[in-house]
N, C-alpha and C. Protein backbone atom coordinates (compact mmCIF):
# COMPACT_ATOMS: atom_id res chain seq x y z
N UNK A 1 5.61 -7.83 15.71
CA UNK A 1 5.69 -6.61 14.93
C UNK A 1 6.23 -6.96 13.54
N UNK A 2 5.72 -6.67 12.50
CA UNK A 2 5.97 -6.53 11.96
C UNK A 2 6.28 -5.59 10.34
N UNK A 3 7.01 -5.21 9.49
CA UNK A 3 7.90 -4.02 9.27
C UNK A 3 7.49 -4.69 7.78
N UNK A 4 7.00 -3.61 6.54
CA UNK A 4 6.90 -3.71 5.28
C UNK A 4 6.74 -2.44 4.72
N UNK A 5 6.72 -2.86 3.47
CA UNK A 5 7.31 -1.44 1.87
C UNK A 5 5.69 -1.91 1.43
N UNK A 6 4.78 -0.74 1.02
CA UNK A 6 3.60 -0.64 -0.42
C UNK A 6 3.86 0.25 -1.39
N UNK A 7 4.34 0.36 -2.31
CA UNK A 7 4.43 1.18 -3.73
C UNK A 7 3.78 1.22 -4.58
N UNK A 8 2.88 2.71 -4.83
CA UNK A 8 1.94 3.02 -6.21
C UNK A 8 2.93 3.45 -6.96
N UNK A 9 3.05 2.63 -7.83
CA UNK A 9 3.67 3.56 -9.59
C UNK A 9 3.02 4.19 -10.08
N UNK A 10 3.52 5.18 -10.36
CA UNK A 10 2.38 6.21 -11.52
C UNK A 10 2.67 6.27 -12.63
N UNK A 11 1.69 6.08 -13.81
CA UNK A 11 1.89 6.59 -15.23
C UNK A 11 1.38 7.02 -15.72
N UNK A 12 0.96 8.28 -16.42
CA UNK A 12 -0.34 9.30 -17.14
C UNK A 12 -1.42 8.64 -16.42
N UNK A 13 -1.64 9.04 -15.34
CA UNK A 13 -2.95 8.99 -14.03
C UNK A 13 -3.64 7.91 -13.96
N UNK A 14 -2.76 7.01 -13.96
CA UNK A 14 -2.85 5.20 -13.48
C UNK A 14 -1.96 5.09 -12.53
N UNK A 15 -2.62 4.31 -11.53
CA UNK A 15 -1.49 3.31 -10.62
C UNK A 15 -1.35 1.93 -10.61
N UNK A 16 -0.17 1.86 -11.03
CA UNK A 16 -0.24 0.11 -11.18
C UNK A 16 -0.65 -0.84 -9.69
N UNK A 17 -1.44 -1.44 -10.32
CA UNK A 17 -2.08 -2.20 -9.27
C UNK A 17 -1.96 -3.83 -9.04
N UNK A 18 -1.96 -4.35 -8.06
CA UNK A 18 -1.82 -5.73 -8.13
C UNK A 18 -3.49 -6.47 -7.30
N UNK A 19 -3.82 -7.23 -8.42
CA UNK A 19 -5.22 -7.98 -7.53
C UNK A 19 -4.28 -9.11 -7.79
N UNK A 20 -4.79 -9.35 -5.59
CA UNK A 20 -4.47 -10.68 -4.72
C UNK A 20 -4.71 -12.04 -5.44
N UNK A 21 -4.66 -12.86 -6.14
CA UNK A 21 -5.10 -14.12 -6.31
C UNK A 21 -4.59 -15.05 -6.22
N UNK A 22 -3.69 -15.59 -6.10
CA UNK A 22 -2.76 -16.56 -6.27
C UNK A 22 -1.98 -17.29 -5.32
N UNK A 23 -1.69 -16.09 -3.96
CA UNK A 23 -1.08 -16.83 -2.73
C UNK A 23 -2.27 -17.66 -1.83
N UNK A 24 -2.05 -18.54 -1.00
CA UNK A 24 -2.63 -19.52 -0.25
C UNK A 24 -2.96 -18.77 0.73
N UNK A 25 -3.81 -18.45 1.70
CA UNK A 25 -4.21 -18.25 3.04
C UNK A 25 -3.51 -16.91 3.15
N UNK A 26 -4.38 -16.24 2.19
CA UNK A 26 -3.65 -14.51 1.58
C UNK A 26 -4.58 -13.33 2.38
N UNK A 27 -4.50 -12.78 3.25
CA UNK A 27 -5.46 -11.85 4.32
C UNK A 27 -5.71 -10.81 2.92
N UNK A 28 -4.94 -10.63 2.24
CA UNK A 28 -5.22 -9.82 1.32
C UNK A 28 -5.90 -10.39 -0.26
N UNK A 29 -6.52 -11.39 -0.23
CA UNK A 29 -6.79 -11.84 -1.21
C UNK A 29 -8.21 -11.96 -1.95
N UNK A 30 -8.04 -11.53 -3.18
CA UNK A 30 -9.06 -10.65 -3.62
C UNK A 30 -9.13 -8.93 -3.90
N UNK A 31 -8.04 -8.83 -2.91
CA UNK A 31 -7.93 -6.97 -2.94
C UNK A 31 -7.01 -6.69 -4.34
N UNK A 32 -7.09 -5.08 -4.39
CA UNK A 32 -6.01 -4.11 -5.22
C UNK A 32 -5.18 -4.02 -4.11
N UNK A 33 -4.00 -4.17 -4.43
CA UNK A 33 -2.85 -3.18 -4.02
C UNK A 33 -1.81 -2.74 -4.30
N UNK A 34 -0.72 -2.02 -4.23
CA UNK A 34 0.21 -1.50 -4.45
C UNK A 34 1.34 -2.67 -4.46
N UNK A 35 2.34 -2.87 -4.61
CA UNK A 35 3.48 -3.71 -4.57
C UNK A 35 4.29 -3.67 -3.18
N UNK A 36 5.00 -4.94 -2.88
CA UNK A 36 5.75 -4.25 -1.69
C UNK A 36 5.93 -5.40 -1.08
N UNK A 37 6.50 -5.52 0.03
CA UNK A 37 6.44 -6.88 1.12
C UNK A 37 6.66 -6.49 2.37
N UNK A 38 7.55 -7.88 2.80
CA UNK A 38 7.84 -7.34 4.23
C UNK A 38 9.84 -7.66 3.85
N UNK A 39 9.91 -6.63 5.12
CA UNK A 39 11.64 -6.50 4.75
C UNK A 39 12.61 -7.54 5.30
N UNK A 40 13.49 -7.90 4.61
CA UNK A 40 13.84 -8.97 5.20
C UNK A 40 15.40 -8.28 6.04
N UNK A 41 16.01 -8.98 7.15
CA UNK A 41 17.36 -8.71 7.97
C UNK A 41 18.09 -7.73 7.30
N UNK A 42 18.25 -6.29 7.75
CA UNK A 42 19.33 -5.73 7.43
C UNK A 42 18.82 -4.60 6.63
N UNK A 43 18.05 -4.63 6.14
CA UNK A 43 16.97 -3.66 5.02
C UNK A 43 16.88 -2.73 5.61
N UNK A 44 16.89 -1.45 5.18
CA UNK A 44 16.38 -0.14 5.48
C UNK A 44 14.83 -0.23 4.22
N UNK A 45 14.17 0.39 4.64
CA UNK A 45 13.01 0.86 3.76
C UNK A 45 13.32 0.39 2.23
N UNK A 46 14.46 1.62 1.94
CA UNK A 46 14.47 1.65 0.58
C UNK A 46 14.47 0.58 -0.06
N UNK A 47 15.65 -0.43 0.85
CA UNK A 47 16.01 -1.55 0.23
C UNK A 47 14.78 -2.52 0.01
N UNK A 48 14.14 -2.31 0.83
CA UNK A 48 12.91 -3.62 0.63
C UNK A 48 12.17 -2.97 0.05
N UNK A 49 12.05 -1.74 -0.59
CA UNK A 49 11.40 -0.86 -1.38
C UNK A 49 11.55 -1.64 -3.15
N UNK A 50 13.00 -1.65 -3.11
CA UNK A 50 13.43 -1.72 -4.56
C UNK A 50 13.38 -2.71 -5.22
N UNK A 51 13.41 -3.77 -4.10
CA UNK A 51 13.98 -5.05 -4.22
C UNK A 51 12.34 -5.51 -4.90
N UNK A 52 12.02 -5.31 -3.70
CA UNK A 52 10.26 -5.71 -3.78
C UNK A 52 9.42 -5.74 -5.06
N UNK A 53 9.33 -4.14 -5.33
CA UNK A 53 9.14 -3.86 -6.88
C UNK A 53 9.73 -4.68 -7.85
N UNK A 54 11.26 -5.03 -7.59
CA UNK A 54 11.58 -5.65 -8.47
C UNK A 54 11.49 -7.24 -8.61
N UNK A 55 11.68 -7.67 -7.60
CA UNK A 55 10.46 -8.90 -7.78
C UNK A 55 9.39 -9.36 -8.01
N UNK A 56 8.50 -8.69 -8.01
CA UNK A 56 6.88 -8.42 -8.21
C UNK A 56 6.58 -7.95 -9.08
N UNK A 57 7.36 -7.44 -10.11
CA UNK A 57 7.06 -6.02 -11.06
C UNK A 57 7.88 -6.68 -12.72
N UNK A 58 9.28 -6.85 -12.34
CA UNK A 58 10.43 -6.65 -13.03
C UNK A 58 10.85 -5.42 -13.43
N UNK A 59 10.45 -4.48 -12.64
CA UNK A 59 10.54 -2.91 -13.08
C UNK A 59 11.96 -2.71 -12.25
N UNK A 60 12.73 -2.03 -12.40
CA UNK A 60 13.77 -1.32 -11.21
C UNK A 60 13.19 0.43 -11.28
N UNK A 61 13.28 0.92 -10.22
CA UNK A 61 12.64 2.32 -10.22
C UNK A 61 13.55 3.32 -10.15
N UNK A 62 13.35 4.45 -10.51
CA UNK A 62 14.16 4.81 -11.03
C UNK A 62 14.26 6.73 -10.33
N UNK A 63 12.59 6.74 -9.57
CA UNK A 63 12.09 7.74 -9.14
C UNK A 63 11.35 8.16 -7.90
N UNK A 64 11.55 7.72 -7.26
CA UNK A 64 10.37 7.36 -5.88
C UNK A 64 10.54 8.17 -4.64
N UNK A 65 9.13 8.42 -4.06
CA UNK A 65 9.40 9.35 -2.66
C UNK A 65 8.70 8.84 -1.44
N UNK A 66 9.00 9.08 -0.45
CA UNK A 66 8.72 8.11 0.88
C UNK A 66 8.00 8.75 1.30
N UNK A 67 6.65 8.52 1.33
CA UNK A 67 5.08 9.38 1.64
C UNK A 67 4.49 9.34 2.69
N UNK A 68 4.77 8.14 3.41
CA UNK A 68 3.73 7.85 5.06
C UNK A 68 4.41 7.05 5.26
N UNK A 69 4.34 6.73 6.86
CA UNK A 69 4.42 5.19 7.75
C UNK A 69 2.47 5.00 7.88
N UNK A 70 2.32 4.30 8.09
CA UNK A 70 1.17 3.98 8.04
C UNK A 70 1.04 2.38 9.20
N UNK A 71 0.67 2.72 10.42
CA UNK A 71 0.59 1.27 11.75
C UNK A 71 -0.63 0.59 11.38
N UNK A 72 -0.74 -0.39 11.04
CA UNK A 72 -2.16 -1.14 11.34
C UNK A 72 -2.23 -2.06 12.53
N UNK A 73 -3.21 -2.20 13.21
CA UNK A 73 -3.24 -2.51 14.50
C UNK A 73 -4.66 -3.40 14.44
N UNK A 74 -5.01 -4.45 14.51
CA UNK A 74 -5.77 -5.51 14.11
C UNK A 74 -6.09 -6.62 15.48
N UNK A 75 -7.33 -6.80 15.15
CA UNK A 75 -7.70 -7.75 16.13
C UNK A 75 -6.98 -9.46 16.14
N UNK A 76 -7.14 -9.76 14.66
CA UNK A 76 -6.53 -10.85 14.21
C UNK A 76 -5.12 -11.10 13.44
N UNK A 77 -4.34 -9.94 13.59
CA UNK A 77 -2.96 -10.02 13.30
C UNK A 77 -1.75 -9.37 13.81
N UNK A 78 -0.52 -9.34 14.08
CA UNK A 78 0.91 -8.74 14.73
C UNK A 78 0.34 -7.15 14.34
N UNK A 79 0.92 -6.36 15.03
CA UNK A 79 0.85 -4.86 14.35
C UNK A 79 1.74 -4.56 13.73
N UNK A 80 1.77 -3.83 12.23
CA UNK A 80 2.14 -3.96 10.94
C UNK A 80 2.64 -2.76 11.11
N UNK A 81 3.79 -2.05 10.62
CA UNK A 81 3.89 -0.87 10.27
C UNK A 81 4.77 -0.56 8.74
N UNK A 82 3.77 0.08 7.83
CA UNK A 82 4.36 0.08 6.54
C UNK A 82 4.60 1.36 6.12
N UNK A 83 5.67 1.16 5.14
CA UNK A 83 6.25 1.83 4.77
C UNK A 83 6.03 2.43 3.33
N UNK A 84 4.98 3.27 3.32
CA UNK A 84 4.55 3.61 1.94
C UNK A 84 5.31 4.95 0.94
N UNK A 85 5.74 4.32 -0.16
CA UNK A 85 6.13 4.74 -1.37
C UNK A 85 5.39 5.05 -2.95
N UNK A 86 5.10 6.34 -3.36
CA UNK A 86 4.96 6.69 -4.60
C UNK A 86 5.68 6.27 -5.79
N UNK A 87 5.92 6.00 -6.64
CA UNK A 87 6.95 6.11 -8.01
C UNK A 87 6.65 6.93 -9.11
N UNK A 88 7.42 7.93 -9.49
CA UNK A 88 7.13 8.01 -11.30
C UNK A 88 8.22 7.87 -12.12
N UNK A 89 9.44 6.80 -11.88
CA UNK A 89 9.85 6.77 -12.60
C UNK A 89 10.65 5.57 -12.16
N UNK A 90 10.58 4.90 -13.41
CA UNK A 90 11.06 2.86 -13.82
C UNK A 90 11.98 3.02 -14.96
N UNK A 91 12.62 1.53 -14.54
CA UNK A 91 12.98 0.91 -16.15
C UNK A 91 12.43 -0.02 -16.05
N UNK A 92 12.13 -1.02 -17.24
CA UNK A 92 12.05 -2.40 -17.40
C UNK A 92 10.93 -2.22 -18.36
N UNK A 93 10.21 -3.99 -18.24
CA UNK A 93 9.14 -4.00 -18.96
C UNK A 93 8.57 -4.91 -17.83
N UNK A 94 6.99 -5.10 -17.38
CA UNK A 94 6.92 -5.43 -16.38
C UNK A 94 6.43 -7.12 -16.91
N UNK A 95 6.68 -7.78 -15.97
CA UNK A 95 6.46 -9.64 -16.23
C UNK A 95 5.44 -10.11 -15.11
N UNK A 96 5.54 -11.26 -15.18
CA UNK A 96 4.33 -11.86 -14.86
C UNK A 96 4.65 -12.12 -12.54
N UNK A 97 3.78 -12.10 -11.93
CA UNK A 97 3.76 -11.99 -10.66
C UNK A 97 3.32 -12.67 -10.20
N UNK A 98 3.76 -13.46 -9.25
CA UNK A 98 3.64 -14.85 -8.42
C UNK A 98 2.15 -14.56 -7.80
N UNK A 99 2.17 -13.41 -7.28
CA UNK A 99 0.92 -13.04 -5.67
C UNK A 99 -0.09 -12.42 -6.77
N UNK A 100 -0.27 -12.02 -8.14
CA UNK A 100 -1.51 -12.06 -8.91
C UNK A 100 -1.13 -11.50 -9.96
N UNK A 101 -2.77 -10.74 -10.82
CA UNK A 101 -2.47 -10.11 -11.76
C UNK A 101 -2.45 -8.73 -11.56
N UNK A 102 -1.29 -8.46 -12.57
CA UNK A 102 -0.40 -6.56 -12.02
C UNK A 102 -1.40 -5.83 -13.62
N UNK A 103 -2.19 -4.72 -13.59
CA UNK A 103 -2.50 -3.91 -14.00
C UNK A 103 -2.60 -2.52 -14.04
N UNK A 104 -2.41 -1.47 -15.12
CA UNK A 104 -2.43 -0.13 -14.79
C UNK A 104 -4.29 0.06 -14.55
N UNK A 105 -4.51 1.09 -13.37
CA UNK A 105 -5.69 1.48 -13.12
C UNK A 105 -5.96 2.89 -13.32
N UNK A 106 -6.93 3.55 -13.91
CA UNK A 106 -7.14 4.91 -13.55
C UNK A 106 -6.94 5.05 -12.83
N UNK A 107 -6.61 5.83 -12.19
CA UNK A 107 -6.97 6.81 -10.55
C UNK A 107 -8.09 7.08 -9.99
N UNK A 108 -8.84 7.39 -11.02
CA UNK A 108 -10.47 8.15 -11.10
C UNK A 108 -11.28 6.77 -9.86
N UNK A 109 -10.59 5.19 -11.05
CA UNK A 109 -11.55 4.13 -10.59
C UNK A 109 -11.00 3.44 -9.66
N UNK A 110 -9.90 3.71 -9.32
CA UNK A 110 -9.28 2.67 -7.64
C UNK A 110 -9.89 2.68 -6.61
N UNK A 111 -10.64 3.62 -5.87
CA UNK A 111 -11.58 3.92 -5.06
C UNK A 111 -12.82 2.72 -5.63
N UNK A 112 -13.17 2.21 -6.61
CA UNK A 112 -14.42 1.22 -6.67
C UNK A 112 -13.58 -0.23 -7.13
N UNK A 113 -12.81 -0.27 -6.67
CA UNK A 113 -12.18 -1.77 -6.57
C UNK A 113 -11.92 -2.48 -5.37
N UNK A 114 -12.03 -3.69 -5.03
CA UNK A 114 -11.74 -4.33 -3.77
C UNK A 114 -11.09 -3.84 -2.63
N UNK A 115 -10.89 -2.58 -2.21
CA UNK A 115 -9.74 -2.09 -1.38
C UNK A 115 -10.04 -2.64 -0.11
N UNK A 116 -9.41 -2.37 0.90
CA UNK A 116 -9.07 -1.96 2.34
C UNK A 116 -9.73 -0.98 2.59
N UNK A 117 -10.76 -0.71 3.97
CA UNK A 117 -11.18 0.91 3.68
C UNK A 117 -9.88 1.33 4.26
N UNK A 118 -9.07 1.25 4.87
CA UNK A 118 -7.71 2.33 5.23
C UNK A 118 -7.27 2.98 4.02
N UNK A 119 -7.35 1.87 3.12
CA UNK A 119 -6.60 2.23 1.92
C UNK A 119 -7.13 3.40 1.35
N UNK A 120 -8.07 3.66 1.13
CA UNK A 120 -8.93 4.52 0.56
C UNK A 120 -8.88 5.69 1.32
N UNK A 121 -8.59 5.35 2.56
CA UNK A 121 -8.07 6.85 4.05
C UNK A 121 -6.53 7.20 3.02
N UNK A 122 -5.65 6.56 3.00
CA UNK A 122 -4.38 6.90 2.35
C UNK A 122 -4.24 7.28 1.19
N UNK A 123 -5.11 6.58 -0.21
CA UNK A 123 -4.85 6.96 -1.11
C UNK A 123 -5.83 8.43 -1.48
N UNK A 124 -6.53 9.39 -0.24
CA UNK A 124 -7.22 10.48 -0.64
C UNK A 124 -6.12 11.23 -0.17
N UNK A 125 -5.59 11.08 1.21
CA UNK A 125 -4.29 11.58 1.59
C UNK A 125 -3.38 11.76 0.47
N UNK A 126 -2.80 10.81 -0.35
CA UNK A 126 -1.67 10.83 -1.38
C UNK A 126 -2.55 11.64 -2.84
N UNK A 127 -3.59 11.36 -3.40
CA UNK A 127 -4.13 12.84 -3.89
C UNK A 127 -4.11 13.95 -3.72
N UNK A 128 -4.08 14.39 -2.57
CA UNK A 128 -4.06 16.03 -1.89
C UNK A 128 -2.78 16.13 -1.45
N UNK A 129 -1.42 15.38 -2.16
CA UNK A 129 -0.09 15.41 -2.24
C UNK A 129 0.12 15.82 -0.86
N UNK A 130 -0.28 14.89 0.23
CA UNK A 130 -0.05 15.58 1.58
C UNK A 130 1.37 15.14 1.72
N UNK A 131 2.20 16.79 2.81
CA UNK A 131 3.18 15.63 3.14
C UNK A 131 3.80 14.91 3.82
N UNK A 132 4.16 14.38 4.29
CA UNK A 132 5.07 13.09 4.64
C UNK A 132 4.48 13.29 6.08
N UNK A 133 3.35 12.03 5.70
CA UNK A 133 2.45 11.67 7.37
C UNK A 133 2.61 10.34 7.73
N UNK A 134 1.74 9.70 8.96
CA UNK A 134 1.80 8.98 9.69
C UNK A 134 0.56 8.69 10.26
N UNK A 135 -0.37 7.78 9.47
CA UNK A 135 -1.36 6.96 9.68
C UNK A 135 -1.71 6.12 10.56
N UNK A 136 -2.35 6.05 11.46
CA UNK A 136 -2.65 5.11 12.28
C UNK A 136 -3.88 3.97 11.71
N UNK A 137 -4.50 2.72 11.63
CA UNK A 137 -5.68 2.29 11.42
C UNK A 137 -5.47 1.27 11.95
N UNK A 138 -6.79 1.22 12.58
CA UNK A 138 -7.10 -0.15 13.62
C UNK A 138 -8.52 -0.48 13.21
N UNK A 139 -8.61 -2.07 12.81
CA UNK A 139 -9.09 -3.02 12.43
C UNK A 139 -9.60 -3.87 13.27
N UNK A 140 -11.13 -4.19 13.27
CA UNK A 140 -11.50 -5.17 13.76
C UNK A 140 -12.11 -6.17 12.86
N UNK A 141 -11.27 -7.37 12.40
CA UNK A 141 -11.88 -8.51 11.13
C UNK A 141 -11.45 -7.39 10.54
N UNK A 142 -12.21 -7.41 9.44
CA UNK A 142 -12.06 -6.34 8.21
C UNK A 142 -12.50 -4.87 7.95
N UNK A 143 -13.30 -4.60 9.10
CA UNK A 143 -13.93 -3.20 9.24
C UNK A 143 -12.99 -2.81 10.12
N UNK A 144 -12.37 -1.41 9.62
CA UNK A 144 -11.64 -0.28 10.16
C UNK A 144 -12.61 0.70 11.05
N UNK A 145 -12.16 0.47 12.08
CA UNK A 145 -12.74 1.19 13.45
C UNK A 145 -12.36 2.40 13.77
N UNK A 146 -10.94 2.61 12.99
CA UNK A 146 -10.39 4.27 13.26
C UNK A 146 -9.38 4.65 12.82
N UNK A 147 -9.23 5.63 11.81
CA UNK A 147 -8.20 6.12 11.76
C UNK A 147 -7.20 7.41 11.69
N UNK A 148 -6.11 7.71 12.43
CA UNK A 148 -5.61 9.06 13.17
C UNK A 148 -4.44 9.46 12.18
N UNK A 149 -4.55 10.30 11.96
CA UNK A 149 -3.92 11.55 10.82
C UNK A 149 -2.86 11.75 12.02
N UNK A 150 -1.56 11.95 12.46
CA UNK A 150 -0.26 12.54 12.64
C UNK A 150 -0.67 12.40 14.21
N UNK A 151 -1.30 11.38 14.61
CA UNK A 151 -1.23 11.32 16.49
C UNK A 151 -2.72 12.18 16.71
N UNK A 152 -3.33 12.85 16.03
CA UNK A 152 -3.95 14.08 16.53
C UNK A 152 -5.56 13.89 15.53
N UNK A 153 -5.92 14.14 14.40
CA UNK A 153 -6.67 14.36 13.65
C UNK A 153 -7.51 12.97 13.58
N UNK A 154 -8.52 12.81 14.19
CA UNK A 154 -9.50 11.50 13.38
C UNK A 154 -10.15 11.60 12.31
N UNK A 155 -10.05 10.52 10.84
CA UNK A 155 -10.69 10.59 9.93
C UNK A 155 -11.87 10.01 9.50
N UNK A 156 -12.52 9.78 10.37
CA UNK A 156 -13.48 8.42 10.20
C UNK A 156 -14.56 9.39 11.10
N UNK A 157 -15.85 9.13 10.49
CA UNK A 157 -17.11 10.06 11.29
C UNK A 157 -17.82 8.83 12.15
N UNK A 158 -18.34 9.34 13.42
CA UNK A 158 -19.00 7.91 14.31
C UNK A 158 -19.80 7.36 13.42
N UNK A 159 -20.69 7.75 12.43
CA UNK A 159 -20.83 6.30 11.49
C UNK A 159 -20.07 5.54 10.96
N UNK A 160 -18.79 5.51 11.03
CA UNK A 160 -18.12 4.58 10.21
C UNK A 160 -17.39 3.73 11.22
N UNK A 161 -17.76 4.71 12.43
CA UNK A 161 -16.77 3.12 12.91
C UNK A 161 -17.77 2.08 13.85
């Protein structure tokens, strides 16, 4: 099992984004995503929330709200359960990032970038300012086979999975 933080920053209807390039034998590499890791001993959320950003970012935040747990459940990996976070509000100036290059994105265009399809299940969820849910998505390889809105609701039509 394992336990991690993803954070969209927002700024006049961009989310800062990070494309994967740079780590070695990266399941995520090549994708957009949000910032974040996995938490290390002793961490509550927040903490691996802040920390994270601020390693990855050089931002410290200054504004943030705790939006979903979100389980991924995978053929080829531990089951993940993350801990997803919004931001609109930082200090800093942001610097350069080990795991790739960090860019602001429209909003409009994140949906036609490398995603996860889960991701794209969550980030329509976090548009329609839903609140504070609990995602299920299960993965086989890289195609998402299903995913359950609050224990109850499926979002995925039998063509998609």
């Amino acid at each position: 099992m394992l336990c991690t933080t993803l954070c969209y920053i927002e700024r006049e209807n961009h989310w800062l984004m990070l494309h994967r390039t740079r780590k070695k034998n990266d399941i995520n590499h090549e994708k957009w995503l949000g910032v974040g890791g996995k938490f290390q001993d002793g961490e509550s959320p927040e903490d691996c929330l802040l920390r994270e950003v601020k390693e990855e970012t050089g931002l410290t935040l200054t504004d943030y709200r705790f939006r979903a747990v979100i389980t991924f459940v995978s053929d080829s990996a531990p089951t993940e359960y993350m801990h997803l976070f919004t931001a609109t509000g930082f200090e800093g100036e942001i610097g350069p990032c080990d795991e790739g290059e960090l860019r602001w994105v429209e909003k409009s265009l994140v949906p036609s970038l490398p995603l996860w399809e889960g991701d794209k299940v969550f980030f329509r969820l976090l548009e329609q300012n839903r609140p504070f849910f609990s995602l299920k998505l299960v993965y086989e390889g890289d195609r998402l086979r299903s995913a359950v809105l609050d224990g109850k609701e499926e979002l995925l039509s039998a063509e998609n999975r």
